[in-house]
N, C-alpha and C. Protein backbone atom coordinates (compact mmCIF):
# COMPACT_ATOMS: atom_id res chain seq x y z
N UNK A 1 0.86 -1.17 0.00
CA UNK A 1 0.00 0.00 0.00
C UNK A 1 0.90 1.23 0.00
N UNK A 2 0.42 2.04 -0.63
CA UNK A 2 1.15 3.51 -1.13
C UNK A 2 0.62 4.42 0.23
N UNK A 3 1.89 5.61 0.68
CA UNK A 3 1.65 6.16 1.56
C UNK A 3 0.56 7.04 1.74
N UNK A 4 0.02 7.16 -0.09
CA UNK A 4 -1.06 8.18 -0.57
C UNK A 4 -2.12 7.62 -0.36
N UNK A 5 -2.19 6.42 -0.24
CA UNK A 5 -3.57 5.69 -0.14
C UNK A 5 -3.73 5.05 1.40
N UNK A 6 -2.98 5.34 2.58
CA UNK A 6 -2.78 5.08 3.84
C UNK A 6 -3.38 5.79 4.44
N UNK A 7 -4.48 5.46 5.20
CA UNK A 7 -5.05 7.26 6.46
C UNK A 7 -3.77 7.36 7.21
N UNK A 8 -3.94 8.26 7.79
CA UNK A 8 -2.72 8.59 8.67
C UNK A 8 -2.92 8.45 10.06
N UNK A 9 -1.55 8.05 10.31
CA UNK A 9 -1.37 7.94 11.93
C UNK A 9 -1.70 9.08 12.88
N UNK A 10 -2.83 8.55 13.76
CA UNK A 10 -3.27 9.41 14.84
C UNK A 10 -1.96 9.91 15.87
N UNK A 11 -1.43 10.44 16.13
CA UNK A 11 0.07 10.68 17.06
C UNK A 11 -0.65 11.67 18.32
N UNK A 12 -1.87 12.09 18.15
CA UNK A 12 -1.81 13.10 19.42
C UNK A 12 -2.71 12.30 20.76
N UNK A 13 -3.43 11.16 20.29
CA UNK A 13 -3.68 10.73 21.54
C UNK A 13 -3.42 9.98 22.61
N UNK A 14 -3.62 9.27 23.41
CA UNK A 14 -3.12 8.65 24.47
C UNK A 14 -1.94 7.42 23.76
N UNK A 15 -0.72 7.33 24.05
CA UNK A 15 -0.22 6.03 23.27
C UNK A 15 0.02 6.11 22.03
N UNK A 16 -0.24 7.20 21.51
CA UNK A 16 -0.25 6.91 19.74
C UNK A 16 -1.69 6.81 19.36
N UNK A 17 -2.42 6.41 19.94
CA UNK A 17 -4.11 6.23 19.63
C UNK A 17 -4.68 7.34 19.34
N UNK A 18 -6.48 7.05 18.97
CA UNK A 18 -6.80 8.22 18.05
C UNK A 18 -7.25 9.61 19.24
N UNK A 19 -7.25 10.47 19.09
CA UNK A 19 -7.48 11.49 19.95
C UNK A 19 -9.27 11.89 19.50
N UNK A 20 -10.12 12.40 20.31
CA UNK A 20 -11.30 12.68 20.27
C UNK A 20 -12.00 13.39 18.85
N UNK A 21 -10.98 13.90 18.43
CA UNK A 21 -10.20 14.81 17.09
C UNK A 21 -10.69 13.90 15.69
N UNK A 22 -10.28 12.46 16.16
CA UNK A 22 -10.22 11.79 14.81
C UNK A 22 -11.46 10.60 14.57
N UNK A 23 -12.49 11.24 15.70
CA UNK A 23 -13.44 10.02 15.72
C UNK A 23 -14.61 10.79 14.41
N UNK A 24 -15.37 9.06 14.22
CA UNK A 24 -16.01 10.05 12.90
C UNK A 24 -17.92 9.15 13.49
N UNK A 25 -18.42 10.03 13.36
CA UNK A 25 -19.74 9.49 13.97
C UNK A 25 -20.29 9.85 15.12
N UNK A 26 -19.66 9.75 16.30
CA UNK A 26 -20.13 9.81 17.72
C UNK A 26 -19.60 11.62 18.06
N UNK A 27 -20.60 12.17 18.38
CA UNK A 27 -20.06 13.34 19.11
C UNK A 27 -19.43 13.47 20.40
N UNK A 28 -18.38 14.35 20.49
CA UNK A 28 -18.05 14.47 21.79
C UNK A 28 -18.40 16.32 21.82
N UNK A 29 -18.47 16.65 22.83
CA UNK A 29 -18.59 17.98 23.19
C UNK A 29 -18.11 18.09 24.94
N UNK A 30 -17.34 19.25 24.41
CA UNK A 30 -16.41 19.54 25.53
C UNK A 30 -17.14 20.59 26.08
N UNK A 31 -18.14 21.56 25.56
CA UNK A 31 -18.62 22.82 25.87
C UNK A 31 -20.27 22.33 26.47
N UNK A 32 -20.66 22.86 27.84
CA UNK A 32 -21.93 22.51 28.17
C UNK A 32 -22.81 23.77 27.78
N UNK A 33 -24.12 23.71 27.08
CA UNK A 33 -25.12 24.37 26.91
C UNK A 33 -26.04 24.52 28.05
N UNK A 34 -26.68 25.86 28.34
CA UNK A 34 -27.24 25.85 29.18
C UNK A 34 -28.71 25.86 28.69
N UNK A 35 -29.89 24.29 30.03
CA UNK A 35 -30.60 23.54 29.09
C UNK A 35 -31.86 25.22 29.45
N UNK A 36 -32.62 24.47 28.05
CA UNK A 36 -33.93 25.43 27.75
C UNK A 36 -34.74 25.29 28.79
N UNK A 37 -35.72 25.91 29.46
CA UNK A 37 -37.06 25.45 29.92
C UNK A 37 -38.02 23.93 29.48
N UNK A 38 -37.84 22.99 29.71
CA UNK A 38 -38.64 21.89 29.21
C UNK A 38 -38.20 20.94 28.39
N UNK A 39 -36.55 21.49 28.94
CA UNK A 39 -35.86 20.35 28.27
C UNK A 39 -34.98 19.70 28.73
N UNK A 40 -35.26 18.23 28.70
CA UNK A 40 -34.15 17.17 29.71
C UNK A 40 -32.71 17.07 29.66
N UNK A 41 -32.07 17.40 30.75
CA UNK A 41 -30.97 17.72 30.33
C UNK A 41 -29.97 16.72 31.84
N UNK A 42 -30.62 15.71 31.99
CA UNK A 42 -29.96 14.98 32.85
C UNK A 42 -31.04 13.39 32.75
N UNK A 43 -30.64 12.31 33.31
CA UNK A 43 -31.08 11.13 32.33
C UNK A 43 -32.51 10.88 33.62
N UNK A 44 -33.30 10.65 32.94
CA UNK A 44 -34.74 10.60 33.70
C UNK A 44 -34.32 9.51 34.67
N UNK A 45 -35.19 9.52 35.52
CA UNK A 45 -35.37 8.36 36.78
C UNK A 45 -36.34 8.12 36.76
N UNK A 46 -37.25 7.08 37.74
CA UNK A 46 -38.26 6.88 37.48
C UNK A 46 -39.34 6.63 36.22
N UNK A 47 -38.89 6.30 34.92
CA UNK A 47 -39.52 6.58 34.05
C UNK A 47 -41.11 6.07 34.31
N UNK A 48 -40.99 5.14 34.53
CA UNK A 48 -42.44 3.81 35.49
C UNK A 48 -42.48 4.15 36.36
N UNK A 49 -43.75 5.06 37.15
CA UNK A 49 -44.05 5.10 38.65
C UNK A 49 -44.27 3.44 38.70
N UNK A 50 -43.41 3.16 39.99
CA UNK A 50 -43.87 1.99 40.76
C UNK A 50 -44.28 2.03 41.96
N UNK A 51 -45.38 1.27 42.41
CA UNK A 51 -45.97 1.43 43.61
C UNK A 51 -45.76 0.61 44.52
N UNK A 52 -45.70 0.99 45.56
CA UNK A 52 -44.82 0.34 47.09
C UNK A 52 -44.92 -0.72 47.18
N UNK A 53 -45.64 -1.67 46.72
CA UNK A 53 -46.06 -3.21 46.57
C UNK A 53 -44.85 -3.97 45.66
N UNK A 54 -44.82 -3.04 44.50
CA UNK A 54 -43.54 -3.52 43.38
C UNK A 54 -42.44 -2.94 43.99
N UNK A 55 -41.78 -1.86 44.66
CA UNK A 55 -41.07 -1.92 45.08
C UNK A 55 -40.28 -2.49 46.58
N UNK A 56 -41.33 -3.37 47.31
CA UNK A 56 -41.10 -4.03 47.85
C UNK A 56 -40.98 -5.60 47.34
N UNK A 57 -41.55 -5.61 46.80
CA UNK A 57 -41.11 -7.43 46.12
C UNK A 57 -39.62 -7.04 45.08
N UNK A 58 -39.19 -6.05 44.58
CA UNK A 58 -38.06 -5.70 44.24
C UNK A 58 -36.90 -5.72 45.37
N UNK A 59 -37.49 -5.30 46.53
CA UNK A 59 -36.33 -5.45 47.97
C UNK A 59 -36.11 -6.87 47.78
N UNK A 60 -37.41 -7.01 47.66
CA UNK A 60 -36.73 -8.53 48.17
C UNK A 60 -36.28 -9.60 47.45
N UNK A 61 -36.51 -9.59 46.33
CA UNK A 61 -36.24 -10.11 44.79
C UNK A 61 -34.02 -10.47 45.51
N UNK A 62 -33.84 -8.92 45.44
CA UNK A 62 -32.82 -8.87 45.39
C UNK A 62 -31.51 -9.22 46.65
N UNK A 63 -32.35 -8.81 47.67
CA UNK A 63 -32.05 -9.34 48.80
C UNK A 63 -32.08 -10.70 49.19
N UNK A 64 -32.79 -11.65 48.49
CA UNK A 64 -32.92 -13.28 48.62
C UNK A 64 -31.53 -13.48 48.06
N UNK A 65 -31.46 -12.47 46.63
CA UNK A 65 -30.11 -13.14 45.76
C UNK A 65 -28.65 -12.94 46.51
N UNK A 66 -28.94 -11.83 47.13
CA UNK A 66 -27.82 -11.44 48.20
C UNK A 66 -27.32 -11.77 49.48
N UNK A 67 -28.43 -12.00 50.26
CA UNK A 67 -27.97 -12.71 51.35
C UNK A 67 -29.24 -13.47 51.85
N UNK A 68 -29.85 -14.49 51.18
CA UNK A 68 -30.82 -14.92 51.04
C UNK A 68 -30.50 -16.12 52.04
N UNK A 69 -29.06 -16.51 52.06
CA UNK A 69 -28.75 -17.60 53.08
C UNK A 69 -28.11 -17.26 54.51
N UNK A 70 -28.28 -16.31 54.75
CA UNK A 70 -28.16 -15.59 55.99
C UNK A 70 -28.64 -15.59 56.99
N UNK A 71 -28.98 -15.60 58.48
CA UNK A 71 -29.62 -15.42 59.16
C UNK A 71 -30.79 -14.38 59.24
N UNK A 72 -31.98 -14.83 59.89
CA UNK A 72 -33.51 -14.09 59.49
C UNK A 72 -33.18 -12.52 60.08
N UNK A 73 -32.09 -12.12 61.15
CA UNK A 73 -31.71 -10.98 61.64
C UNK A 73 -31.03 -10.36 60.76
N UNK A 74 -29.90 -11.45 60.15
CA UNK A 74 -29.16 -10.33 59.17
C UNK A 74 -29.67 -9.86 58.02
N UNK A 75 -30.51 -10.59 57.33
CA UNK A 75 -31.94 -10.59 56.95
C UNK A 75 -32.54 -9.29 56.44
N UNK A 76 -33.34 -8.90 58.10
CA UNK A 76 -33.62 -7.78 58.76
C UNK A 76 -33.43 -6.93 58.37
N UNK A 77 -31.59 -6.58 59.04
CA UNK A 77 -30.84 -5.40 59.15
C UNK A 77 -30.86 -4.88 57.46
N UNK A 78 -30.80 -6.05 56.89
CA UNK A 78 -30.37 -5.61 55.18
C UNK A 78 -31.94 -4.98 54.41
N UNK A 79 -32.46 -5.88 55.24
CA UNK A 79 -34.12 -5.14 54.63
C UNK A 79 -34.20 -3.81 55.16
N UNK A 80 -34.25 -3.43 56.46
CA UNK A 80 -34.49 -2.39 57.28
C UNK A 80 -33.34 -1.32 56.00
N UNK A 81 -32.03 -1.62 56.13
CA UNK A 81 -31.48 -0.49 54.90
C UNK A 81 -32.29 -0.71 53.61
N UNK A 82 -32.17 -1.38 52.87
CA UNK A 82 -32.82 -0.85 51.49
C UNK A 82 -33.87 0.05 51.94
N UNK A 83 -35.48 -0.42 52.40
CA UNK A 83 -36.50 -0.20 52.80
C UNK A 83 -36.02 1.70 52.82
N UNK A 84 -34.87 1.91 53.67
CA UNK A 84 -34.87 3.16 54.01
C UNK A 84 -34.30 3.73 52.81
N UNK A 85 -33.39 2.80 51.73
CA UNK A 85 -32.78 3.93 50.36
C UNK A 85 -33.91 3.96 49.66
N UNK A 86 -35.00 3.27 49.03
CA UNK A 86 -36.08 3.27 48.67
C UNK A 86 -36.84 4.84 49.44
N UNK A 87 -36.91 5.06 50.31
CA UNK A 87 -37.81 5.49 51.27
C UNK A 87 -39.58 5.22 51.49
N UNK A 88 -39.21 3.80 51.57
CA UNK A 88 -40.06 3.22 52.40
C UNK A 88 -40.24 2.50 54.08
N UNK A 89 -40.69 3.41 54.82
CA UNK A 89 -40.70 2.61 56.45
C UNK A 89 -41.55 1.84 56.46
N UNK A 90 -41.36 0.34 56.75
CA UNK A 90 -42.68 -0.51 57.32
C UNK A 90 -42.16 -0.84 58.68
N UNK A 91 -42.89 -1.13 58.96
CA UNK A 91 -43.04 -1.67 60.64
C UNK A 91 -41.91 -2.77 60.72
N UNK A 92 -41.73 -2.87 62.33
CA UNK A 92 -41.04 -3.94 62.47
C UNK A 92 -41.63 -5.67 62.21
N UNK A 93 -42.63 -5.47 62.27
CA UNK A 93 -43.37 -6.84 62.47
C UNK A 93 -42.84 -7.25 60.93
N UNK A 94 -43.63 -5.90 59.73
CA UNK A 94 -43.62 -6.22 58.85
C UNK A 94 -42.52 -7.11 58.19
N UNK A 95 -41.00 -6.18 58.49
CA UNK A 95 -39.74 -6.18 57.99
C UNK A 95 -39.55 -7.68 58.75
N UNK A 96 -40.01 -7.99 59.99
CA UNK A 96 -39.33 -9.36 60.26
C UNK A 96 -39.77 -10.55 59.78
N UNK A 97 -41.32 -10.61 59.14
CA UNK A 97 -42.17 -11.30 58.28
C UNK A 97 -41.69 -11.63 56.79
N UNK A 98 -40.90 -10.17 56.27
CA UNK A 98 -40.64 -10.11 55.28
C UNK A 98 -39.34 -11.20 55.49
N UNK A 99 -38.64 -10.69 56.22
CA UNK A 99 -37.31 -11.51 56.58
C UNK A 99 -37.47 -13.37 56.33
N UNK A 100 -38.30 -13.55 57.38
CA UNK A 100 -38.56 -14.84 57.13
C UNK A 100 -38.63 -15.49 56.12
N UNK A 101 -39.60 -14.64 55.43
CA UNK A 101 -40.03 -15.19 53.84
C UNK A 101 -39.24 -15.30 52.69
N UNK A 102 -37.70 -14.13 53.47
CA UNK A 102 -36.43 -14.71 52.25
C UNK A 102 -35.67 -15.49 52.87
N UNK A 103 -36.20 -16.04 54.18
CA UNK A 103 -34.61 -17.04 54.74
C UNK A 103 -35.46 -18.35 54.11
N UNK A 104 -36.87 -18.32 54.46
CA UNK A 104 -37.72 -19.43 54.15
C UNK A 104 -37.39 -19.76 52.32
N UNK A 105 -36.90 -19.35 51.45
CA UNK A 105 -36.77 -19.38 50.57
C UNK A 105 -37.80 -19.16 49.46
């Protein structure tokens, strides 16, 4: 192959690799715009309201997978935190019922 018919070597980025400079397709932008009125400018959450029922069988979905073989206290303690990053409080009775039902498998 002729040097005329070769793309050329990227030299300014990390290693010899291509620098942000030489990408072809994907934008990068270094400069932030400031967003309009009514326009999303950070990545949605919540897209699905879920209601406290689904997000409690989600506690626990995940908490069986996690320490599902644990003791019904340690259990507990791990329910009692999610419950609170969620911000959902249930009762103690509840949380220790719930417990059971992931040691019980």
């Amino acid at each position: 192959m002729s040097d005329a018919t070769r793309a050329p070597e990227p030299s300014s980025g990390p290693d010899g690799g291509a620098d942000a400079a030489d990408s072809v397709g994907g934008a990068v932008h270094r400069d932030r715009k400031t967003p309009q009125p009514g326009e999303q400018s950070e990545p949605a959450m919540d897209m699905h309201p879920t209601d406290d029922e689904a997000r409690i069988r989600g506690v626990i979905v995940q908490t069986r997978a996690d320490v599902g073989d644990k003791s019904e206290e340690r259990i507990a303690d791990v329910l009692r935190q999610r419950f609170a990053e969620v911000g959902l409080d249930l009762g103690d009775d509840r949380i220790r019922a719930l417990a059971a039902e992931v040691a019980g498998g």
